[in-house]
C-alpha atoms as a PDB file:
ATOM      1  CA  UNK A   1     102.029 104.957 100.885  1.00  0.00           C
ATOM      2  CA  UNK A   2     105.557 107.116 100.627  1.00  0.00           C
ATOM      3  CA  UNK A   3     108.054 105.173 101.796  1.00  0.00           C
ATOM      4  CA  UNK A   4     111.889 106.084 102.694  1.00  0.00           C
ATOM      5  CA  UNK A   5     115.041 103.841 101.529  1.00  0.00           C
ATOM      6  CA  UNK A   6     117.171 103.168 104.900  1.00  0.00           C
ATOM      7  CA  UNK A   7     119.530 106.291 105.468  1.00  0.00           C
ATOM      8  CA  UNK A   8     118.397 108.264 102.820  1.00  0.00           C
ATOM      9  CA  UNK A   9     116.854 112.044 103.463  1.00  0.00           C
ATOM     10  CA  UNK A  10     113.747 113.556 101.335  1.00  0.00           C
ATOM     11  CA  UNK A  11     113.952 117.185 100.659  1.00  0.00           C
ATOM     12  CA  UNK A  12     110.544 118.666 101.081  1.00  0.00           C
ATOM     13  CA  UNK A  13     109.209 121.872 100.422  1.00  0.00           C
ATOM     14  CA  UNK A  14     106.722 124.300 101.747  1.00  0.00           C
ATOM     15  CA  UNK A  15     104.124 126.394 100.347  1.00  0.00           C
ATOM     16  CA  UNK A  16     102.483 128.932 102.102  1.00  0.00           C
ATOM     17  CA  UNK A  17     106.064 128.675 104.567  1.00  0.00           C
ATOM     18  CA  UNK A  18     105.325 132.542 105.785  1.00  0.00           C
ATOM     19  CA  UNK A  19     101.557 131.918 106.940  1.00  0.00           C
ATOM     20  CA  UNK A  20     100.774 130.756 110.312  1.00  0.00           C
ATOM     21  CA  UNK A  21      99.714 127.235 108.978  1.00  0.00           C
ATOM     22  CA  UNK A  22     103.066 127.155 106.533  1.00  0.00           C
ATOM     23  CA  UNK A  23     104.953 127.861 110.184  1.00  0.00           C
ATOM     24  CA  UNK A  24     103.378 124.867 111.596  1.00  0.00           C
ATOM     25  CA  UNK A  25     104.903 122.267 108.944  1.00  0.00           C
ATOM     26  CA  UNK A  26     108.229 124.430 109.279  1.00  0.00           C
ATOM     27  CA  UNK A  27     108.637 124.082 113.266  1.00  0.00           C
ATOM     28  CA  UNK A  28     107.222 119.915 112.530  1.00  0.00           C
ATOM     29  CA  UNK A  29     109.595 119.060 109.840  1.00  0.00           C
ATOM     30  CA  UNK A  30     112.438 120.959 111.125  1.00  0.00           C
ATOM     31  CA  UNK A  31     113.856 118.295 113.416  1.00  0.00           C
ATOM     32  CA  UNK A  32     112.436 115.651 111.332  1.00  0.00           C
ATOM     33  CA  UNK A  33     114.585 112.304 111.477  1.00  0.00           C
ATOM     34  CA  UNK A  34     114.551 112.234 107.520  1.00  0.00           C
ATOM     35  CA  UNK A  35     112.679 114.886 105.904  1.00  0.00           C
ATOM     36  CA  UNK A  36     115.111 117.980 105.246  1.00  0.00           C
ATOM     37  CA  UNK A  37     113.548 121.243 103.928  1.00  0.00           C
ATOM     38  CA  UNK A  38     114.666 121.811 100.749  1.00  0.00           C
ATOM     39  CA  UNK A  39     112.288 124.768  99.878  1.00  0.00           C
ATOM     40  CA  UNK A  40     110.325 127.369 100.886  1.00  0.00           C
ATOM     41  CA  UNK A  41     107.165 129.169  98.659  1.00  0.00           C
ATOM     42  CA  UNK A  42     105.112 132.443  99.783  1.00  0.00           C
ATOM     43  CA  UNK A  43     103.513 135.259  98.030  1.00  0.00           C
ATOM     44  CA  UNK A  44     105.318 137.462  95.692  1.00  0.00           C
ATOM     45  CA  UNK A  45     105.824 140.205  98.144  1.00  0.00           C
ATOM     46  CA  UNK A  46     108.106 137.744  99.906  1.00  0.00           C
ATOM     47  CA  UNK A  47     109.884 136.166  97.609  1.00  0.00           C
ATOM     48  CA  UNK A  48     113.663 136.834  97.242  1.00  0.00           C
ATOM     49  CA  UNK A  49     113.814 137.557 100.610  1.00  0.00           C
ATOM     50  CA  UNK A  50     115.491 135.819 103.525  1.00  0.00           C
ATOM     51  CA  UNK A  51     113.029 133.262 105.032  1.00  0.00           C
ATOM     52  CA  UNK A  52     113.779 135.333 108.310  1.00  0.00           C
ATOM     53  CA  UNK A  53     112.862 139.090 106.711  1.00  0.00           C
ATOM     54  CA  UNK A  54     109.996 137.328 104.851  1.00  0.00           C
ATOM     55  CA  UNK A  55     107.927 135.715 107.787  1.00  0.00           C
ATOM     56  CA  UNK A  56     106.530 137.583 110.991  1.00  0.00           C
ATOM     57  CA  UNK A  57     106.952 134.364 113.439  1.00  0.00           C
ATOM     58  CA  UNK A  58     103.967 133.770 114.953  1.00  0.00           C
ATOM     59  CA  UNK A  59     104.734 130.304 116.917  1.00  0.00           C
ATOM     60  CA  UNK A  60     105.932 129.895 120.491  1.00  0.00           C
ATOM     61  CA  UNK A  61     109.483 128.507 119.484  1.00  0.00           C
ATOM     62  CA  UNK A  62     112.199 130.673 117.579  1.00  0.00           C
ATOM     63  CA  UNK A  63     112.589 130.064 113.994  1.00  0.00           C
ATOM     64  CA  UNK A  64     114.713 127.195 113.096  1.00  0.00           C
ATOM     65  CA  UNK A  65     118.424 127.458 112.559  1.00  0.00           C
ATOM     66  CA  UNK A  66     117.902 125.416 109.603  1.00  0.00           C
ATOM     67  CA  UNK A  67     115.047 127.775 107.530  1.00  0.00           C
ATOM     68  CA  UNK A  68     116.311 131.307 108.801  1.00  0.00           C
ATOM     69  CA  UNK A  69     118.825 132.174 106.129  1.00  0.00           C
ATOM     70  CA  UNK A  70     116.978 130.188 103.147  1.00  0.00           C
ATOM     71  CA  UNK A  71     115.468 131.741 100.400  1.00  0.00           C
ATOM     72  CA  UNK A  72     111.841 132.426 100.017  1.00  0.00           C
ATOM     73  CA  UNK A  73     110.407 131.743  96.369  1.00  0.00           C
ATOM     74  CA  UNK A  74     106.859 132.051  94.829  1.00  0.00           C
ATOM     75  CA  UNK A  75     104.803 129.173  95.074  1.00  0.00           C
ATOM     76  CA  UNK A  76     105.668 127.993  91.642  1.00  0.00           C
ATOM     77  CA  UNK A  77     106.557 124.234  90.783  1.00  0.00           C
ATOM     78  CA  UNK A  78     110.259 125.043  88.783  1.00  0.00           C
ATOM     79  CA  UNK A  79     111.096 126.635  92.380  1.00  0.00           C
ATOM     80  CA  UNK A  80     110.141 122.706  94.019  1.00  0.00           C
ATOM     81  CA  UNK A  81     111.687 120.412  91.207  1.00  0.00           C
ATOM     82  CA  UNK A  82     113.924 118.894  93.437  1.00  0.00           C
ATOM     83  CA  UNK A  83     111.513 118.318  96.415  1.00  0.00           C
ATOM     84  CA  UNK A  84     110.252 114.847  96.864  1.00  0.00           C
ATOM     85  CA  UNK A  85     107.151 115.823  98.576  1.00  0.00           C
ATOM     86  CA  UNK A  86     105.220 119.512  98.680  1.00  0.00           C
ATOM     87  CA  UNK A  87     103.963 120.384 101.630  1.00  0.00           C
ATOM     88  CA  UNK A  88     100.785 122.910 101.009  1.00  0.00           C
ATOM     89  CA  UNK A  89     100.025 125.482 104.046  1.00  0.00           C
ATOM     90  CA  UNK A  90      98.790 128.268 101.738  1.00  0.00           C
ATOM     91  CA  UNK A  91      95.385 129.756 102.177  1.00  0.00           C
ATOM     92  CA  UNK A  92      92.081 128.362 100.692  1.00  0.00           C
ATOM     93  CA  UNK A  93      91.861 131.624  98.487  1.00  0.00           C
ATOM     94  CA  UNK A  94      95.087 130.678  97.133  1.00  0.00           C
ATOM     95  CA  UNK A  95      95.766 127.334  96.807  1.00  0.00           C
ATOM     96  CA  UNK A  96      93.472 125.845  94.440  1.00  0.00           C
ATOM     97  CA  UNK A  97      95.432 127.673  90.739  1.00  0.00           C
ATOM     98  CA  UNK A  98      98.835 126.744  92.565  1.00  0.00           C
ATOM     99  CA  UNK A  99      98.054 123.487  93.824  1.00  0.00           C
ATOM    100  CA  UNK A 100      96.887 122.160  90.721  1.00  0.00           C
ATOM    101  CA  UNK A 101      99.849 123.391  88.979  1.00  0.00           C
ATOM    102  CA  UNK A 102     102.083 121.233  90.867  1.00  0.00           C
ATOM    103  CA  UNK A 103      99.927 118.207  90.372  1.00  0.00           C
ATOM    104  CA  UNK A 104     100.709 118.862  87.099  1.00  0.00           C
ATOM    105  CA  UNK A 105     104.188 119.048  87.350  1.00  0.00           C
ATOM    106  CA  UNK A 106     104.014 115.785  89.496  1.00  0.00           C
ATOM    107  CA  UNK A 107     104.979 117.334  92.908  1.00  0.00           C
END
């Protein structure tokens, strides 16, 4: 079981973060009481762009203050390193090559 120190924040990140399931975690964790979204992995057409030019927003809220100016990287561990935990909203196509390279990396 992951458990948090009193008063300390865990920087998460999020795979998939342009999909509609990868919007989901976003709009869950965005308000979270301690985890802070650290990063933010899509496909390579929408990486190096704004989180905000990157995603067509597909949930009933507006996108978060806190996401909407962050930078979108590919779904590649070295992009995560400093992300306690890795959330994974990327689809089953995808995910199985990039999800087992960040088990290897221990994320």
């Amino acid at each position: 079981m992951f458990t948090v120190p009193e008063g300390k924040e865990v920087k998460v990140g999020v795979l998939g973060a342009t999909g509609t399931v990868g919007q989901r975690f976003i709009t869950l964790l965005a308000d979270h009481p301690f985890f802070i979204i650290h990063a933010l992995g899509a496909s390579v057409r929408s990486a190096g762009k704004t989180y905000s030019k990157a995603v067509s927003w597909k949930q009933t809220s507006h996108i978060p203050s806190i996401v909407r100016e962050m930078m979108v990287y590919e779904c590649k561990p070295e992009h995560f390193a400093e992300c306690a935990v890795v959330f994974s909203g990327l689809d089953a196509d995808a995910a199985g090559d990039i999800e087992s390279a960040f088990r290897a990396a221990d994320l």
